[in-house]
N, C-alpha and C. Protein backbone atom coordinates (compact mmCIF):
# COMPACT_ATOMS: atom_id res chain seq x y z
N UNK A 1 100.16 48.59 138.77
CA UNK A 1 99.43 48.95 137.56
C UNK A 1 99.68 50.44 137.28
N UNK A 2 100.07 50.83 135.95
CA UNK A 2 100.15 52.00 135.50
C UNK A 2 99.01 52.93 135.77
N UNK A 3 97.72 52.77 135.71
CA UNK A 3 96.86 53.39 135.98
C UNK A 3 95.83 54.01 137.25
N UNK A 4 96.33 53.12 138.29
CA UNK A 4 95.89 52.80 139.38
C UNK A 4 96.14 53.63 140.25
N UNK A 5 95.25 54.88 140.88
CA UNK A 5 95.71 55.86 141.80
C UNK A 5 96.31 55.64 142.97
N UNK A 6 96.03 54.38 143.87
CA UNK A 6 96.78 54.10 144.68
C UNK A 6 98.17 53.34 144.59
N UNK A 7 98.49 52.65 143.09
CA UNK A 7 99.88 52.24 142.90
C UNK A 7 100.84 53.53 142.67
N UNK A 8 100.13 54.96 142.22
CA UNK A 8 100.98 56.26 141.63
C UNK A 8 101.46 56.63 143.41
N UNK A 9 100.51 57.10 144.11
CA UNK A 9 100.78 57.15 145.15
C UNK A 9 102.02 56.82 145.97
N UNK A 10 101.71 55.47 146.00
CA UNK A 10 102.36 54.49 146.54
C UNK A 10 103.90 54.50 145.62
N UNK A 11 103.86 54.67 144.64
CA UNK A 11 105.10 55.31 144.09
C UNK A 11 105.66 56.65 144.13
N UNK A 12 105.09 57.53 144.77
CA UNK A 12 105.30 58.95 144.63
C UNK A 12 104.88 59.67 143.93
N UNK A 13 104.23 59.55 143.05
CA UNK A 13 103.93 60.21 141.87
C UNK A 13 102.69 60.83 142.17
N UNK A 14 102.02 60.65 143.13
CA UNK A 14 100.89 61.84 143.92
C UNK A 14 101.02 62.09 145.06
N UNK A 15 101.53 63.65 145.53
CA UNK A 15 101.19 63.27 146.90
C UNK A 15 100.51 62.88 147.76
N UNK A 16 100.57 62.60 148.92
CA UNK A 16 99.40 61.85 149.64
C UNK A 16 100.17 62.36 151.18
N UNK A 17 99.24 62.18 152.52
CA UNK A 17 99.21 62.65 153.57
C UNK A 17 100.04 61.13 154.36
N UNK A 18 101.00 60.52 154.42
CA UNK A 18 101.30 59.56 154.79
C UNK A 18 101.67 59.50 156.12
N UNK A 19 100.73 58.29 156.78
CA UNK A 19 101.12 58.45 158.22
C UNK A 19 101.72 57.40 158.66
N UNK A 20 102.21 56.55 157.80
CA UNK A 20 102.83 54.98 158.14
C UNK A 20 103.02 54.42 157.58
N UNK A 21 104.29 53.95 157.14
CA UNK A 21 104.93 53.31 156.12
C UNK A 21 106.04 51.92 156.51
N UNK A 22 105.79 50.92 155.34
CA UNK A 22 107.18 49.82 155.72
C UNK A 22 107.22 48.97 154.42
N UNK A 23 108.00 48.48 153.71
CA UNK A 23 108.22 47.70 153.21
C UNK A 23 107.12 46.71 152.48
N UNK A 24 106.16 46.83 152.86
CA UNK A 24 105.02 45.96 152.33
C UNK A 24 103.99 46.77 152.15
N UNK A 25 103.64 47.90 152.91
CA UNK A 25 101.93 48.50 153.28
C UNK A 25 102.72 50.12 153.65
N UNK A 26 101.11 50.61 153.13
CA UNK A 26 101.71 52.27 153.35
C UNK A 26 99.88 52.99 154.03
N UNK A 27 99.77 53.75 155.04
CA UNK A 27 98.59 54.48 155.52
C UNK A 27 98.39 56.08 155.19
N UNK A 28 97.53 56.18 155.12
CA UNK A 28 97.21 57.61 154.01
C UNK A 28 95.99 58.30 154.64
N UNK A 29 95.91 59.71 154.89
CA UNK A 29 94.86 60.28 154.95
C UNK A 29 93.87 59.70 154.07
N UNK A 30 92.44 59.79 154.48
CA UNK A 30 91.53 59.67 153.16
C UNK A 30 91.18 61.31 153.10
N UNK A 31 91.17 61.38 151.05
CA UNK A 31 90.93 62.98 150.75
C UNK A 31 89.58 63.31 151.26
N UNK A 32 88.63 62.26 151.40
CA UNK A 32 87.40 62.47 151.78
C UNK A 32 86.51 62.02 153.07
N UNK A 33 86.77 62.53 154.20
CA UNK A 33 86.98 61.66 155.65
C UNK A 33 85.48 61.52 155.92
N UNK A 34 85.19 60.06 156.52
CA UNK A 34 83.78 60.54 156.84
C UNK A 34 83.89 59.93 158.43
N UNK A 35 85.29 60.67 159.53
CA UNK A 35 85.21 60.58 160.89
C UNK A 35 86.20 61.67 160.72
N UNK A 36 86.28 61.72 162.34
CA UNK A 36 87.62 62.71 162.43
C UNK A 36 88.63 62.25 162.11
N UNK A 37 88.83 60.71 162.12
CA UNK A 37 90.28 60.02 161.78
C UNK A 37 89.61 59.11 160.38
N UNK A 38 90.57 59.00 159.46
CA UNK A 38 90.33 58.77 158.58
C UNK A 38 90.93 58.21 157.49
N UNK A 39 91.77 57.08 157.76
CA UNK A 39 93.03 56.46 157.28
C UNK A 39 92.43 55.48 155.81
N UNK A 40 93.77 55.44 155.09
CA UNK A 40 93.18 54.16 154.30
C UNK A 40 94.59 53.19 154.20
N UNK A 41 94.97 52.09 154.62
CA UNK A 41 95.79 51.23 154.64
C UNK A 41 96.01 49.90 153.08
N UNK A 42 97.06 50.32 153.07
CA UNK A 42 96.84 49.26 151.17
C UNK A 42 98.02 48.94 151.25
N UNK A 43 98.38 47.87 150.68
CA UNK A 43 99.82 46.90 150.05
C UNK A 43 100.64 48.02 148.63
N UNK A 44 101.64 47.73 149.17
CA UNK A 44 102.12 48.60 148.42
C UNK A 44 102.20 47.68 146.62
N UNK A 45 101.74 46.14 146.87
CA UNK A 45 101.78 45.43 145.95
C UNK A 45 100.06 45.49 145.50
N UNK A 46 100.14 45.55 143.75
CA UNK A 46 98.57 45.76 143.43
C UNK A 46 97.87 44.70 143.49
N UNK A 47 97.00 44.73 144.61
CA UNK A 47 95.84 43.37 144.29
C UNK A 47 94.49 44.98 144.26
N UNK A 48 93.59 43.83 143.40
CA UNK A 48 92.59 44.47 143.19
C UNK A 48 91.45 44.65 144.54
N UNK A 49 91.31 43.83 145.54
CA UNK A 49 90.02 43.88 146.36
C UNK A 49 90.51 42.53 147.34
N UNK A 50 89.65 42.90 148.72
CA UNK A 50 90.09 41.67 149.31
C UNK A 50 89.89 40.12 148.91
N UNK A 51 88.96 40.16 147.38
CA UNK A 51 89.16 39.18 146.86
C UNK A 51 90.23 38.44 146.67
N UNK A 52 91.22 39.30 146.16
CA UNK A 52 92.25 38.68 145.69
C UNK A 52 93.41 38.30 146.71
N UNK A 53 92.85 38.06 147.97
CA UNK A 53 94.12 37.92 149.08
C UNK A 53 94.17 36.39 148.84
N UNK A 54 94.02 35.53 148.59
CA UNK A 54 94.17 34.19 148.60
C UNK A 54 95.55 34.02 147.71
N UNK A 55 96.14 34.57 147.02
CA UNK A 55 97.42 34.68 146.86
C UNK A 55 98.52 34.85 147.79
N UNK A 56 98.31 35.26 148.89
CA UNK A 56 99.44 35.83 150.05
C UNK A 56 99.27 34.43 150.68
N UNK A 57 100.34 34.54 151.37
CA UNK A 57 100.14 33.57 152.62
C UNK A 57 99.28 33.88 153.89
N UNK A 58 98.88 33.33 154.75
CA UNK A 58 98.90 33.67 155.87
C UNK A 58 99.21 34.79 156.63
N UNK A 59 101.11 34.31 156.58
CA UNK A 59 101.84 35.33 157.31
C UNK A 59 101.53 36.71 156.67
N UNK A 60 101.28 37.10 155.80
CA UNK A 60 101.47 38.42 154.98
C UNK A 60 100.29 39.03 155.42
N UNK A 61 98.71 37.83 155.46
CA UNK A 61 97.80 38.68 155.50
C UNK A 61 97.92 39.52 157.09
N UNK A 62 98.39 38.31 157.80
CA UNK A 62 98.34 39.11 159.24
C UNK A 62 99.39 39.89 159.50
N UNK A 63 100.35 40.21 158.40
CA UNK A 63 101.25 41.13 158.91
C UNK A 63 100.29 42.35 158.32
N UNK A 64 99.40 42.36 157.45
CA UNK A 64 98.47 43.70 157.12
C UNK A 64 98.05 43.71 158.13
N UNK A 65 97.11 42.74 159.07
CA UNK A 65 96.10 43.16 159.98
C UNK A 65 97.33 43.99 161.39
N UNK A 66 98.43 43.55 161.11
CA UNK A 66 99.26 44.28 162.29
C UNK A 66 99.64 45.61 162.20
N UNK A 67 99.88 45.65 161.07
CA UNK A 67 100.12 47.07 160.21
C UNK A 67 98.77 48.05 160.60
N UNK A 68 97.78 47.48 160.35
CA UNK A 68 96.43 48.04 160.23
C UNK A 68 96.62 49.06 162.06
N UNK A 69 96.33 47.58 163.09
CA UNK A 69 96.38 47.94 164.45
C UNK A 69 97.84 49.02 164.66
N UNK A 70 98.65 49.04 164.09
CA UNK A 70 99.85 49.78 164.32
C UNK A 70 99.74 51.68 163.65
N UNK A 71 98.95 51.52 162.89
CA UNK A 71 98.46 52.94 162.50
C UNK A 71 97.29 53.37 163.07
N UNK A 72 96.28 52.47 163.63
CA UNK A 72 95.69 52.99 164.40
C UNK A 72 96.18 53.35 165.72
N UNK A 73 96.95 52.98 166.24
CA UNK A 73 97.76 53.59 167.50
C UNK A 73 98.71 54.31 167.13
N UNK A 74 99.11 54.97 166.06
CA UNK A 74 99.43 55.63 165.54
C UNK A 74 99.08 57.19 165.43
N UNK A 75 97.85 56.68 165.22
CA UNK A 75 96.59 57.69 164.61
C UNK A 75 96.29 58.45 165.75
N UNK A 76 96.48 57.65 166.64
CA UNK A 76 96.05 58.02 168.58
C UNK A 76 94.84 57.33 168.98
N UNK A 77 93.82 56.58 168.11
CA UNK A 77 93.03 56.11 168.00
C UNK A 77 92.54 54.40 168.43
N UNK A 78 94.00 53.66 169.03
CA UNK A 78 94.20 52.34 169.21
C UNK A 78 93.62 52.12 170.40
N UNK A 79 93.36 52.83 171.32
CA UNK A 79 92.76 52.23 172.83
C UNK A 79 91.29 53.16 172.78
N UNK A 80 91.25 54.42 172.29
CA UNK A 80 89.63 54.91 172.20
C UNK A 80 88.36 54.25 171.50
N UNK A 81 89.12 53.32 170.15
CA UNK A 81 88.64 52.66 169.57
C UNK A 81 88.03 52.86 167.56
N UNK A 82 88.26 52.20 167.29
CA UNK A 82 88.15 52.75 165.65
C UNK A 82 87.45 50.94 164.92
N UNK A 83 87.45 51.64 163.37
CA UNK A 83 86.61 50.82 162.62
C UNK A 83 87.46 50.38 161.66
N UNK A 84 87.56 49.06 161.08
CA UNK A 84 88.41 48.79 159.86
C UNK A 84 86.85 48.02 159.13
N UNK A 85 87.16 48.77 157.54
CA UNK A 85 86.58 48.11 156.63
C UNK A 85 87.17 47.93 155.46
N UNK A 86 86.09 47.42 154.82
CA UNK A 86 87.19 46.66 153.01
C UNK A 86 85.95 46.63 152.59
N UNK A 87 85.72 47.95 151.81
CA UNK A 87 84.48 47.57 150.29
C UNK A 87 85.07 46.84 149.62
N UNK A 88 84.33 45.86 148.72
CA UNK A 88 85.02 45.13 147.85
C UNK A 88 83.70 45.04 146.56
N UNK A 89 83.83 45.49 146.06
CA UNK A 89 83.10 46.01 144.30
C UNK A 89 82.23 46.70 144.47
N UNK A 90 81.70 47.46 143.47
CA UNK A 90 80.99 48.15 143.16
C UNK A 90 79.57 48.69 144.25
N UNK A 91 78.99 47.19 144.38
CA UNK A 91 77.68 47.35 145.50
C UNK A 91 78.27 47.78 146.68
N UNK A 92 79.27 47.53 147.28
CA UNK A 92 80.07 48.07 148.72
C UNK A 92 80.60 49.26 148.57
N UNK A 93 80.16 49.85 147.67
CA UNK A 93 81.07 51.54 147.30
C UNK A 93 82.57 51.31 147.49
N UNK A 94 83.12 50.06 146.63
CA UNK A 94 84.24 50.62 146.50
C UNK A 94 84.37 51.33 145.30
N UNK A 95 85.61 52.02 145.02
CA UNK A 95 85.84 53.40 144.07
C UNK A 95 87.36 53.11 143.42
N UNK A 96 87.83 52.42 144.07
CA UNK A 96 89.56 51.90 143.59
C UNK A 96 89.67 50.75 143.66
N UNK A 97 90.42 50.16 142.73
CA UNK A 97 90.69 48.95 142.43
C UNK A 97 91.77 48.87 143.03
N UNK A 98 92.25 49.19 144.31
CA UNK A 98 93.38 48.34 144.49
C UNK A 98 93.28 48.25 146.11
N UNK A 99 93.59 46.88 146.88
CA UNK A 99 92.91 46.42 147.75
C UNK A 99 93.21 47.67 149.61
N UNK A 100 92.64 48.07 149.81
CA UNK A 100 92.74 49.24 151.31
C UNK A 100 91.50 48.95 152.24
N UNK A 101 91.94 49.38 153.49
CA UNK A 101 91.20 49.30 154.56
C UNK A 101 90.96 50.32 155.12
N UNK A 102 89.65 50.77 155.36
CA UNK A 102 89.55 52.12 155.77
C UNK A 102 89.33 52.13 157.30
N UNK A 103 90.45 52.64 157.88
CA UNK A 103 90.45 52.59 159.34
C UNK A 103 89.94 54.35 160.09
N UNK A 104 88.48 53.89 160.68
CA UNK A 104 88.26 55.08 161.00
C UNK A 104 87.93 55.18 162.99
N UNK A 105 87.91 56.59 163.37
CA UNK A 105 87.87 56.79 165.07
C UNK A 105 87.60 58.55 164.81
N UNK A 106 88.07 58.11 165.95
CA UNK A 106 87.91 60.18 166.24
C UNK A 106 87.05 60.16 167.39
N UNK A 107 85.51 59.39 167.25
CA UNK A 107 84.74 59.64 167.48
C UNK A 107 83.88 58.51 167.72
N UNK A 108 82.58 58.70 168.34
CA UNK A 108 81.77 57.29 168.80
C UNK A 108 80.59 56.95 167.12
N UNK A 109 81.33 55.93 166.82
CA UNK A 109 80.61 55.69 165.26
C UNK A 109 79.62 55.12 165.57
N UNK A 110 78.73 56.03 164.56
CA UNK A 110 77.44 55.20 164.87
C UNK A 110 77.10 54.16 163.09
N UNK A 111 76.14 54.30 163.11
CA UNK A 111 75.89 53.43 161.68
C UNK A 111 75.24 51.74 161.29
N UNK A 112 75.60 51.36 160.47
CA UNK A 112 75.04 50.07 160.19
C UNK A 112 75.79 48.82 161.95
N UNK A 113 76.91 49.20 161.76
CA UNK A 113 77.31 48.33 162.86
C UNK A 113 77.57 48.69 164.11
């Protein structure tokens, strides 16, 4: 989508802090961290929210969830331990329409879960 901050991105057209990239999915600093680690993981193809994964196959979704685990050990964060989430509209504070996982660590999270 022309408008979509994470499709510009994901095209170059903003920079962004990129810590992991391939062919399908790209991992990104978040500008606004709320851990010490603070990733956001998205398809480089626009779906709007994890609603819309019922289009992919299978294989695709779990090649995200591998992707996901692969930037968190990345991150340095894969054996200390970290958080993956997916707001999905408005009431979940999501803020972008285009579907990411916010993978966070650093630190011992506390919170709702």
């Amino acid at each position: 989508m022309d408008d979509c901050i994470f499709c510009k991105i994901i095209r170059g057209e903003i920079p962004s802090g990129r810590v992991l990239e391939d062919d399908d999915f790209i991992a990104i600093h978040d500008i606004n961290p709320k851990a010490p680690v603070h990733l956001l993981v998205m398809p480089r193809e626009h779906l709007a929210s994890l609603n819309d994964i019922g289009c992919w196959t299978g294989e695709r979704a779990q090649k995200l969830l591998e992707f996901t685990v692969a930037v968190a050990r990345a991150a340095g964060i894969g054996e200390s331990g970290y958080r993956v989430i997916s707001n999905v509209g408005r009431d979940a504070g999501q803020e972008v329409d285009h579907l990411h996982l916010h993978v966070l660590g650093g630190e011992r999270l506390g919170g709702l879960l």
